[in-house]
Protein backbone atom coordinates (compact mmCIF):
# COMPACT_ATOMS: atom_id res chain seq x y z
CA UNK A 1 -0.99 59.79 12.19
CA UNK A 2 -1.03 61.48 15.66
CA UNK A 3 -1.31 64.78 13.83
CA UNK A 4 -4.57 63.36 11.48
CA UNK A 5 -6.04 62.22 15.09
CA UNK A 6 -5.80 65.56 16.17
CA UNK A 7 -7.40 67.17 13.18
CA UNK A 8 -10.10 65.07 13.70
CA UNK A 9 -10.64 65.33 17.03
CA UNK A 10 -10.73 69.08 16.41
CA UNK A 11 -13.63 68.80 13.77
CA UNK A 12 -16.09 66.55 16.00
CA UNK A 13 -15.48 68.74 19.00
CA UNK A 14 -16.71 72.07 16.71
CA UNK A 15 -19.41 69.54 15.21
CA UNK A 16 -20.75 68.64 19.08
CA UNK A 17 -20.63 71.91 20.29
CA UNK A 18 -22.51 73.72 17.41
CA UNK A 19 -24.79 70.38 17.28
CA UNK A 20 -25.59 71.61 21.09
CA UNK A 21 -26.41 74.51 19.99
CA UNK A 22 -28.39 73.10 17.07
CA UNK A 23 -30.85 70.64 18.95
CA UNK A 24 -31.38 72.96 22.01
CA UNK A 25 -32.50 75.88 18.86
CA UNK A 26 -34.71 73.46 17.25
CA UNK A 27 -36.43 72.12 20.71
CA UNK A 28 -37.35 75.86 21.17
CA UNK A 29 -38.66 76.25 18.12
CA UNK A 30 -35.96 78.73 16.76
CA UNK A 31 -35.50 78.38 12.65
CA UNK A 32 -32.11 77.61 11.77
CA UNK A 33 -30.92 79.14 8.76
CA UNK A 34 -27.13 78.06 8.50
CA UNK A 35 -25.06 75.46 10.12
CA UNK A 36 -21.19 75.53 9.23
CA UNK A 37 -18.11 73.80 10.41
CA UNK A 38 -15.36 76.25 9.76
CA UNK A 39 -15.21 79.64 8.79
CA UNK A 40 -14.53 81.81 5.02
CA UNK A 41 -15.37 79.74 1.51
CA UNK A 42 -17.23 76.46 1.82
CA UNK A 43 -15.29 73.73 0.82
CA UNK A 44 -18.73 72.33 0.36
CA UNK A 45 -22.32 73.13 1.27
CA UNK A 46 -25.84 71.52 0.60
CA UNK A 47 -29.74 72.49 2.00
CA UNK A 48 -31.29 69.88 3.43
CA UNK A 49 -34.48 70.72 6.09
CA UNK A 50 -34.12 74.28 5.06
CA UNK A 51 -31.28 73.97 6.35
CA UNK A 52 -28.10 75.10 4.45
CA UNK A 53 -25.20 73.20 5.59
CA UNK A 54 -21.31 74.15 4.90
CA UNK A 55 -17.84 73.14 5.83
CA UNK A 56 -15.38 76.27 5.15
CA UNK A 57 -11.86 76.51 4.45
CA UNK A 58 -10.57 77.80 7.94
CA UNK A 59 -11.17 74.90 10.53
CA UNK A 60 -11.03 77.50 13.82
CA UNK A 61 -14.73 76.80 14.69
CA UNK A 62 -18.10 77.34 13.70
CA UNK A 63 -21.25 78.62 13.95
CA UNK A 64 -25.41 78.03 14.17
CA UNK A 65 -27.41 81.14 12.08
CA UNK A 66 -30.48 81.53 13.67
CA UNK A 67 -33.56 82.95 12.44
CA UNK A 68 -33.60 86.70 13.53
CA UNK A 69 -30.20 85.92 15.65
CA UNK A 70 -28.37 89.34 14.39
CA UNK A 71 -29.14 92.90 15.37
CA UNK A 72 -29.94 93.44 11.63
CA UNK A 73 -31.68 90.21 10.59
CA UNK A 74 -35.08 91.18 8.99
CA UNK A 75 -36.85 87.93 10.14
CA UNK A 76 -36.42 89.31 13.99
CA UNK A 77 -40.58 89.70 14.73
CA UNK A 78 -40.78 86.08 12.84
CA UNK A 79 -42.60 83.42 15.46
CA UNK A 80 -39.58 81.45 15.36
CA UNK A 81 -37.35 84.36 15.73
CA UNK A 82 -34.29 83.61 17.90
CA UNK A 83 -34.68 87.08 19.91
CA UNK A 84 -38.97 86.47 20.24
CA UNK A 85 -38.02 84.18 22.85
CA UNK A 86 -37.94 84.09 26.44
CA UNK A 87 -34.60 85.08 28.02
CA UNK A 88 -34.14 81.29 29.84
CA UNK A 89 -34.66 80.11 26.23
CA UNK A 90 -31.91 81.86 25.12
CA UNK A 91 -29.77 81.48 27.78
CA UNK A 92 -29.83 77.47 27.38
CA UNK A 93 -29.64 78.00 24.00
CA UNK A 94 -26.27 79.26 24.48
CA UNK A 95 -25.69 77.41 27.13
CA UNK A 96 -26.43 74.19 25.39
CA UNK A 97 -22.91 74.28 23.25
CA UNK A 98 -20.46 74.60 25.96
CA UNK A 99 -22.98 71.60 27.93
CA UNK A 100 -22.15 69.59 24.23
CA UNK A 101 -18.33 70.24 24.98
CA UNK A 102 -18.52 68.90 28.53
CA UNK A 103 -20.23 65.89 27.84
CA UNK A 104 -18.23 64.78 24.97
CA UNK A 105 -14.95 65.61 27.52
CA UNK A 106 -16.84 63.59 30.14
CA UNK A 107 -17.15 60.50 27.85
CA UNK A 108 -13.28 60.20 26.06
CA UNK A 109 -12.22 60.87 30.00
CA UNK A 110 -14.46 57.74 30.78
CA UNK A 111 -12.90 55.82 27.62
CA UNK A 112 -9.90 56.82 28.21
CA UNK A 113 -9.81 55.05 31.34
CA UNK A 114 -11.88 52.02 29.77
CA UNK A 115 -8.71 51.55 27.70
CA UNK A 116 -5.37 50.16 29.10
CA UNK A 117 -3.74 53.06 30.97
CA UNK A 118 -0.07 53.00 30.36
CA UNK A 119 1.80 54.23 33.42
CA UNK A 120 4.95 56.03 33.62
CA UNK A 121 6.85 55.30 37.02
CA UNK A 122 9.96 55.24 38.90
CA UNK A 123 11.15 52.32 40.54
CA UNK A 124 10.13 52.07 44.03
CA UNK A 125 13.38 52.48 45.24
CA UNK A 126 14.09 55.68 47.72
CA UNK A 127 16.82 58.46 46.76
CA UNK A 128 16.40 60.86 49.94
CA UNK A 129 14.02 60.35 53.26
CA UNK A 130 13.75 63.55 55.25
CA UNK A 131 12.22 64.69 58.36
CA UNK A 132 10.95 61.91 60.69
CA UNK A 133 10.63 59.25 57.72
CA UNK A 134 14.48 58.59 58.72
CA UNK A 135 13.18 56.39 61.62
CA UNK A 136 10.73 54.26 58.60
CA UNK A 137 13.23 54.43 56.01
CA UNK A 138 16.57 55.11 54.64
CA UNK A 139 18.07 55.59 50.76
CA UNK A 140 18.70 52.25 49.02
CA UNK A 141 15.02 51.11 50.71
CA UNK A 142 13.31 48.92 47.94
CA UNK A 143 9.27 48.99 48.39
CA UNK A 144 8.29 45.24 48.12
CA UNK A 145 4.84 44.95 48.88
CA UNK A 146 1.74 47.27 50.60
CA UNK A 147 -0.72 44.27 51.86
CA UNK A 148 0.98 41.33 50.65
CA UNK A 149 0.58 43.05 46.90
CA UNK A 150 3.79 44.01 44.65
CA UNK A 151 4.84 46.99 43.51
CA UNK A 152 6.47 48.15 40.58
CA UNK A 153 6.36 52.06 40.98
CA UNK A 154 6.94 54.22 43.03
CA UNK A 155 3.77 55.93 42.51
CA UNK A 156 1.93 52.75 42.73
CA UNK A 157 3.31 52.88 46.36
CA UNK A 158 1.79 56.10 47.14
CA UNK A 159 -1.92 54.98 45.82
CA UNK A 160 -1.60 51.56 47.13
CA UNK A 161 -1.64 53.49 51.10
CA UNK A 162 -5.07 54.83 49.82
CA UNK A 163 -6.31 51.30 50.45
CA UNK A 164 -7.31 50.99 53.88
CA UNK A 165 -6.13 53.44 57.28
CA UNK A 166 -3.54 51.62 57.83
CA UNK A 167 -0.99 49.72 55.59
CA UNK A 168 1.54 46.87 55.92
CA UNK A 169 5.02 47.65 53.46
CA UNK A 170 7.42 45.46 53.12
CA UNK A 171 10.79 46.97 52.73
CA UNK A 172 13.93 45.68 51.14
CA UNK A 173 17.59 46.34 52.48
CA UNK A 174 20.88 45.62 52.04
CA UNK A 175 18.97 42.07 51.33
CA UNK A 176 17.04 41.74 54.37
CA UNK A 177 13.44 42.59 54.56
CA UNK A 178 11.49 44.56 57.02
CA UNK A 179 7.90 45.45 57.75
CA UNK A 180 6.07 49.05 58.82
CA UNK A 181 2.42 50.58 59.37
CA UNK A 182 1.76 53.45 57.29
CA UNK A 183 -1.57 55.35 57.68
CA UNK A 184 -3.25 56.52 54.45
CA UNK A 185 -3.23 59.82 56.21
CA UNK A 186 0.54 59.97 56.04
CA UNK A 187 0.05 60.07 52.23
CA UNK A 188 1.01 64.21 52.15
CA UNK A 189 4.14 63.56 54.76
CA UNK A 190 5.23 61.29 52.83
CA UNK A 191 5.45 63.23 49.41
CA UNK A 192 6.75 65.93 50.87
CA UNK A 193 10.01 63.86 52.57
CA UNK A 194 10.40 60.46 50.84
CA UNK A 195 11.97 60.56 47.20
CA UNK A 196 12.43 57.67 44.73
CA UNK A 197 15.38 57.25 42.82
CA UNK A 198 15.79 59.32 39.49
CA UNK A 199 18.63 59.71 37.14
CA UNK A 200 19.33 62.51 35.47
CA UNK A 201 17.79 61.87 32.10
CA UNK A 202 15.32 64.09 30.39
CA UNK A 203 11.53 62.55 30.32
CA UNK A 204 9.37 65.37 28.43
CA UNK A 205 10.22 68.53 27.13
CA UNK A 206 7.44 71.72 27.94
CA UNK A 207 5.92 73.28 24.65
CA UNK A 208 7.18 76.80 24.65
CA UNK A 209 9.84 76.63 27.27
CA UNK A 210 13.55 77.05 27.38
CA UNK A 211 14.12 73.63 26.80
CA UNK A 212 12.12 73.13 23.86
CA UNK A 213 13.53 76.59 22.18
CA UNK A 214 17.07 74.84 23.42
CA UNK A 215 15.75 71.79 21.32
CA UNK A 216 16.05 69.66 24.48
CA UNK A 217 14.59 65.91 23.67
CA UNK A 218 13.68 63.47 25.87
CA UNK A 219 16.15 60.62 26.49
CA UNK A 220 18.84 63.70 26.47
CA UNK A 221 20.88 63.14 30.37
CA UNK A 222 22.50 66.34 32.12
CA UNK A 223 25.80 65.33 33.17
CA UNK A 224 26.70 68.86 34.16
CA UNK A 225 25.40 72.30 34.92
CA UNK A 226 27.51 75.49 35.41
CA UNK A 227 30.42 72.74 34.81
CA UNK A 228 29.53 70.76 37.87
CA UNK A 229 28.96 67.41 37.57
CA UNK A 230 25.39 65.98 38.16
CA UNK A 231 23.78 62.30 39.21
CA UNK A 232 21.10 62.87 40.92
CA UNK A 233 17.72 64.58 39.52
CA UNK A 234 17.68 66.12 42.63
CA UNK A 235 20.57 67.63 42.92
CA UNK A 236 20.53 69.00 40.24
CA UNK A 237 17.16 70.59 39.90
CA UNK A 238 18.02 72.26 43.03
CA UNK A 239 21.23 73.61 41.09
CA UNK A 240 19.20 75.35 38.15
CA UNK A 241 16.32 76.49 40.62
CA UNK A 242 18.83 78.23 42.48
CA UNK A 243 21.49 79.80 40.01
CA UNK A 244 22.63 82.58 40.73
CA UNK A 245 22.30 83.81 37.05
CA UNK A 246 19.27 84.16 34.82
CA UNK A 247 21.23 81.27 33.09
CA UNK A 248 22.43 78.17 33.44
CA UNK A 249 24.84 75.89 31.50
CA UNK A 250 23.91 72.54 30.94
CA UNK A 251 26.12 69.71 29.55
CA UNK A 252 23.80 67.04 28.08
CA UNK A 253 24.70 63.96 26.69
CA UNK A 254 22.78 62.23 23.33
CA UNK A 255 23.90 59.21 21.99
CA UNK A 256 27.17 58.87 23.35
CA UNK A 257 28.23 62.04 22.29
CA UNK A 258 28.50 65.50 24.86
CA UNK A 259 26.96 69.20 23.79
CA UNK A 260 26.52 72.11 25.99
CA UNK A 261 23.48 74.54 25.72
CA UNK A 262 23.29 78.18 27.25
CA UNK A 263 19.33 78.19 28.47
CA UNK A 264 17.29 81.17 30.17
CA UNK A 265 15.76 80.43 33.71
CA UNK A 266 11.82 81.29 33.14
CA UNK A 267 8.98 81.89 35.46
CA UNK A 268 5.38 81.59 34.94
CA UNK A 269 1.99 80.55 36.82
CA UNK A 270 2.85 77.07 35.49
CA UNK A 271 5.62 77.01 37.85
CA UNK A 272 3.73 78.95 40.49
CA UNK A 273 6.67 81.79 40.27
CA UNK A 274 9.51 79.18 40.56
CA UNK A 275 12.83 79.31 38.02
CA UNK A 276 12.54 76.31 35.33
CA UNK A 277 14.14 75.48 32.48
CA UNK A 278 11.05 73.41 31.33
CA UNK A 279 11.93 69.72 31.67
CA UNK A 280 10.40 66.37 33.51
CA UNK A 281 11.84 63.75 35.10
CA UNK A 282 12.23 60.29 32.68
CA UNK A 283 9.97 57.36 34.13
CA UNK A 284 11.98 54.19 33.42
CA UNK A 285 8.80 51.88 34.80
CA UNK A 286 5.91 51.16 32.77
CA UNK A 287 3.08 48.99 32.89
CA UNK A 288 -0.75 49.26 32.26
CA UNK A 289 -3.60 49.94 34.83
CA UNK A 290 -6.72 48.52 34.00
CA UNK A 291 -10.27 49.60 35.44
CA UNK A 292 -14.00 48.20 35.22
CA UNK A 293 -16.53 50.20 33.76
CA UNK A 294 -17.53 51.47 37.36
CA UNK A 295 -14.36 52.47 38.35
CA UNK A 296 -14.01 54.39 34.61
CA UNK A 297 -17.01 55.97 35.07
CA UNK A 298 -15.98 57.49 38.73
CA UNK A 299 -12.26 58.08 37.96
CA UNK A 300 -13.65 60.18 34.25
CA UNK A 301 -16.12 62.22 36.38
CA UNK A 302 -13.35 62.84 39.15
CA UNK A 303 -10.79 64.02 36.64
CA UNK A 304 -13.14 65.67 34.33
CA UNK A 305 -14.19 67.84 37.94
CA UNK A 306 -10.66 68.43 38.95
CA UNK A 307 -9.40 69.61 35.68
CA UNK A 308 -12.16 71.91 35.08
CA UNK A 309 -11.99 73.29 38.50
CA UNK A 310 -7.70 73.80 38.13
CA UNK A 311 -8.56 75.31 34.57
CA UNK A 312 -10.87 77.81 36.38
CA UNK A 313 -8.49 78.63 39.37
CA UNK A 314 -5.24 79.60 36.53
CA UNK A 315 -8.72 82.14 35.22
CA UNK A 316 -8.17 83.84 38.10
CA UNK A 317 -4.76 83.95 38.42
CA UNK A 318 -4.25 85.22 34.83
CA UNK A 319 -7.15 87.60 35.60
CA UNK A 320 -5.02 88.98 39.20
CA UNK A 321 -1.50 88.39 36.42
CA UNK A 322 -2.73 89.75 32.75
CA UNK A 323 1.06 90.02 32.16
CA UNK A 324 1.32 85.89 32.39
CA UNK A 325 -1.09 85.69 29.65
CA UNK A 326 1.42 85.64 26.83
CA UNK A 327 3.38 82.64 28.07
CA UNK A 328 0.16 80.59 29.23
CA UNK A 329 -1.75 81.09 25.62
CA UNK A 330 -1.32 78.63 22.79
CA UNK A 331 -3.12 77.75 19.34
CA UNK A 332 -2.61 75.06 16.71
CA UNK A 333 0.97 74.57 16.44
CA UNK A 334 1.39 73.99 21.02
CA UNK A 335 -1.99 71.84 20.75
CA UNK A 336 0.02 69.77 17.20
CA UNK A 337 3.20 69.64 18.99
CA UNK A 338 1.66 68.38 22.75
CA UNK A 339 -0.68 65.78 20.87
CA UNK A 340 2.72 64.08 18.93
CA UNK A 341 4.64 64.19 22.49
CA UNK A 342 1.10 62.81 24.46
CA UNK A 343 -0.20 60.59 21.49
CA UNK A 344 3.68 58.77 22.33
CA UNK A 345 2.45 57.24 25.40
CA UNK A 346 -0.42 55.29 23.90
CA UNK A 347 -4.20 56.08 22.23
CA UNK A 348 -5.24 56.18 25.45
CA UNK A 349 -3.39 59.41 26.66
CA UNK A 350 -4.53 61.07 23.37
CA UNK A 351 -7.90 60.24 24.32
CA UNK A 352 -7.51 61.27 27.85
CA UNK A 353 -5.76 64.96 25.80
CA UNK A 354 -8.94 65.01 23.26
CA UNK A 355 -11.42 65.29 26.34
CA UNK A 356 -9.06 68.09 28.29
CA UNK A 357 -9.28 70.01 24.97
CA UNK A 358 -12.72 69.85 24.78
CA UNK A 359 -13.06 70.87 28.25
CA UNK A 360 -11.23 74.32 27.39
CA UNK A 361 -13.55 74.73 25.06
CA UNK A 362 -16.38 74.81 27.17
CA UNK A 363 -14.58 77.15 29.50
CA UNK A 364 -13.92 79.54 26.98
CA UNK A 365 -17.26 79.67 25.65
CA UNK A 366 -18.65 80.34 28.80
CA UNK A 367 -16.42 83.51 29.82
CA UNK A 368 -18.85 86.43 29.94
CA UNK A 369 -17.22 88.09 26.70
CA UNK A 370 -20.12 89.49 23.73
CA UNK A 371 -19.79 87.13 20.79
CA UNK A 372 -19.02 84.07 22.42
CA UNK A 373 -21.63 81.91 24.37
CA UNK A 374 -21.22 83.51 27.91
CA UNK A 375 -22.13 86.41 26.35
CA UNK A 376 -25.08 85.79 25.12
CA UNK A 377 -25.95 83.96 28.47
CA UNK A 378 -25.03 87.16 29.87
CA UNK A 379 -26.98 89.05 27.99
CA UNK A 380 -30.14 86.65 28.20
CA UNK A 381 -29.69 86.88 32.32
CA UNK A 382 -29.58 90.60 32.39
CA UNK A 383 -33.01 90.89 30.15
CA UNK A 384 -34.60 88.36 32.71
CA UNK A 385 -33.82 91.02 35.37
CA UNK A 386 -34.63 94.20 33.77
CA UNK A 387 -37.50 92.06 32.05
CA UNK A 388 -36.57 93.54 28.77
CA UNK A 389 -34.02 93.09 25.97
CA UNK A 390 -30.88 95.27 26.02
CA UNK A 391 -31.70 97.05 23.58
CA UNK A 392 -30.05 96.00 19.82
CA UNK A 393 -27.77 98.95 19.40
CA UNK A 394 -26.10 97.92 23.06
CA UNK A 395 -25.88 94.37 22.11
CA UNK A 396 -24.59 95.42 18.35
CA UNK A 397 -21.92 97.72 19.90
CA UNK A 398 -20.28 94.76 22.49
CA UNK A 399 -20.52 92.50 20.21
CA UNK A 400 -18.15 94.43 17.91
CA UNK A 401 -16.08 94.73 21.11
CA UNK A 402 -16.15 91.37 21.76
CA UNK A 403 -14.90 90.03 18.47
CA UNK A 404 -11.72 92.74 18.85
CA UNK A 405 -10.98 91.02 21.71
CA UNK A 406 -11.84 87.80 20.61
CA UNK A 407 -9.28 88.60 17.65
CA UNK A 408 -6.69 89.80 19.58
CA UNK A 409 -6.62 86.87 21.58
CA UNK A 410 -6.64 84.33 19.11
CA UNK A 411 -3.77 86.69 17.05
CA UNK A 412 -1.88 86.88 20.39
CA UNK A 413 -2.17 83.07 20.31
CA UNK A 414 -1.18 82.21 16.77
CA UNK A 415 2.16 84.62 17.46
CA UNK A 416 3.05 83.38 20.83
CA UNK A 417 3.27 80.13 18.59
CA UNK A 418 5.06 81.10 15.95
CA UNK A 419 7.37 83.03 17.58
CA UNK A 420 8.52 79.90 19.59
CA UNK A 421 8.75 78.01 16.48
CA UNK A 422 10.95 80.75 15.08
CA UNK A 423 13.47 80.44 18.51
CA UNK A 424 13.31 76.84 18.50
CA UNK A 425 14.64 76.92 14.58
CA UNK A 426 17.45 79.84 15.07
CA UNK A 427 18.42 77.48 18.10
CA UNK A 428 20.76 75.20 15.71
């Protein structure tokens, strides 16, 4: 069902952002000649408006033909030629898809958080304190309370200190309870040196990592690696971080029964250059957040913000790392295989995924490449400085070297998929 979701999704997120592109044509009085969802043979087309609409075979996208839109469209010195109007008319024609994309991620990251958020925790109960935490705390601490109000997670701790500058915990040991003041400004101290409790069990497996090629599954425990006995997450993430092979040997256990599995220590900008193995911790505590519609609308615009913003800043890293691009790149089978794993946690994280994917696709529309909707924005800018059009055999040309590009990406994509499908399945 997950996998029909995603489909779905996929379709009104093409629909919205060639709609965009659609009603921002029409306001400017451009003629629309063509509006298809999908590319190659229609599964099924009709004219309506004069207007011929079409759904194609291959579901990678879409398109808006506009009257006089192509370097060799006869209708170009029509009044409601696409290239007879101004270049800001152009430009927010372009500009108007991408805008589509973002408000249709701002509103599912808004209903996502209208809907019951199921959390993922650990218990509030400390593994390590470091640094000068040991005079607040010591392992075994339970977190009772911040303000007189319970806790069940760890995390909820952490958030809870974000209510006012300073914050009475109640703290649990050895069956007597304690009290201390902790400033909300201690928030960044504290995740640096205070550690919950966490087992050694496997919570999600990374798309395209060593532990999904290692076919890893969550629920898995590591009881051992390089042959030395484990308990503590911890410990031993510090063990496979610092191996002193490329490799480490894990023992994992699965339903009562013990398997060991050889996996390669990997790199990437994900990791920001550290060794993983491409595993998270398992959250034993759940329970469901629930927000107003004020509160959804401000946490959807914050997140919506912050994600865009982190999607921009790995832009530039890939830009100053082209090399990374292979392992950061994914297509339909990593977007299939990270809806099933999200779409687990409840509708509303595969909401909350829907909107992120949207987002991407207003952030690759808008990179300044010919053939995709930065480009023409780009194009549209530089005509309303030199106060002419580029002229059409320019535009043809990058156009033509935009789609290889375009291509090349998308193929790089599709095989940096498959060939992690491929390891995954020798992996027996």
């Amino acid at each position: 069902m997950t996998l029909l979701y995603t489909i779905l999704a996929f379709g009104l997120m093409i629909f919205i952002h060639e709609l965009g592109h659609f009603l921002a044509a029409r306001w400017f009085g451009v003629g629309i000649e063509k509006f298809s969802i999908g590319f190659g043979k229609p599964i099924k087309e009709w004219k309506r408006g004069g207007v011929l609409w079409r759904i194609g075979w291959i579901p990678l996208g879409g398109y808006v033909k506009m009257k006089g839109e192509n370097t060799d469209d006869p209708n170009q010195e029509a009044e409601d030629s696409f290239l007879r109007k101004a270049w800001w008319k152009k430009a927010l024609i372009g500009f108007s898809g991408p805008f589509a994309n973002l408000l249709l991620g701002l509103l599912l990251f808004i209903f996502s958080f209208i809907l019951p958020v199921h959390i993922q925790d650990q218990y509030p109960v400390l593994s390590q304190v470091e640094g000068s935490w040991t005079q607040v705390f010591s392992p075994g601490d339970s977190i009772v309370s911040v303000n007189g109000k319970p806790v069940k997670g760890f995390s909820e701790f952490l958030e809870n200190l974000l209510a006012q500058p300073e914050n009475t915990v109640l703290i649990s040991r050895a069956g007597e309870t304690k009290t201390a003041m902790i400033g909300s400004e201690d928030l960044d101290s504290l995740l640096a040196s205070v550690y919950p409790i966490a087992d050694t069990r496997v919570g999600e497996v990374v798309p395209k990592t060593a532990a999904y090629h290692a076919k890893l599954q969550p629920g898995d425990r590591i009881t051992a690696v390089d042959s030395v006995v484990v308990l503590d997450w911890y410990v031993m993430r510090e063990m496979i971080v610092n191996a002193p092979r490329d490799e480490v040997l894990l023992t994992i256990e699965r339903d009562g029964a013990s398997f060991t599995k050889s996996l390669k220590l990997e790199s990437s900008l994900n990791t920001n250059g550290t060794r993983a193995i491409g595993i998270m911790q398992y959250q034993p505590v759940r329970y469901d957040r629930h927000f107003n519609i004020l509160e959804a609308v401000k946490l959807g615009a914050y997140n919506t913000a912050n994600f865009i913003a982190l999607n921009y800043r790995m832009l530039g890293k890939l830009l100053r790392s082209p090399g990374e691009i292979r392992k950061s790149v994914g297509g339909p089978v990593m977007i299939a295989s990270m809806s099933q794993q999200i779409g687990a946690r409840g509708f509303g994280s595969l909401i909350l995924f829907f909107g992120s994917i949207s987002l991407v696709l207003m952030i690759m529309n808008l990179l300044p490449i010919p053939i995709l909707d930065g480009g023409l924005i780009l194009f549209s800018i530089i005509e309303g400085i030199i106060r002419r059009p580029i002229p059409l055999r320019v535009q043809s040309a990058l156009q033509s070297i935009g789609f290889v590009l375009l291509m090349a990406l998308m193929i790089l994509a599709l095989y940096s998929d498959v060939s992690s499908e491929i390891l995954r399945f020798m992996n027996r």
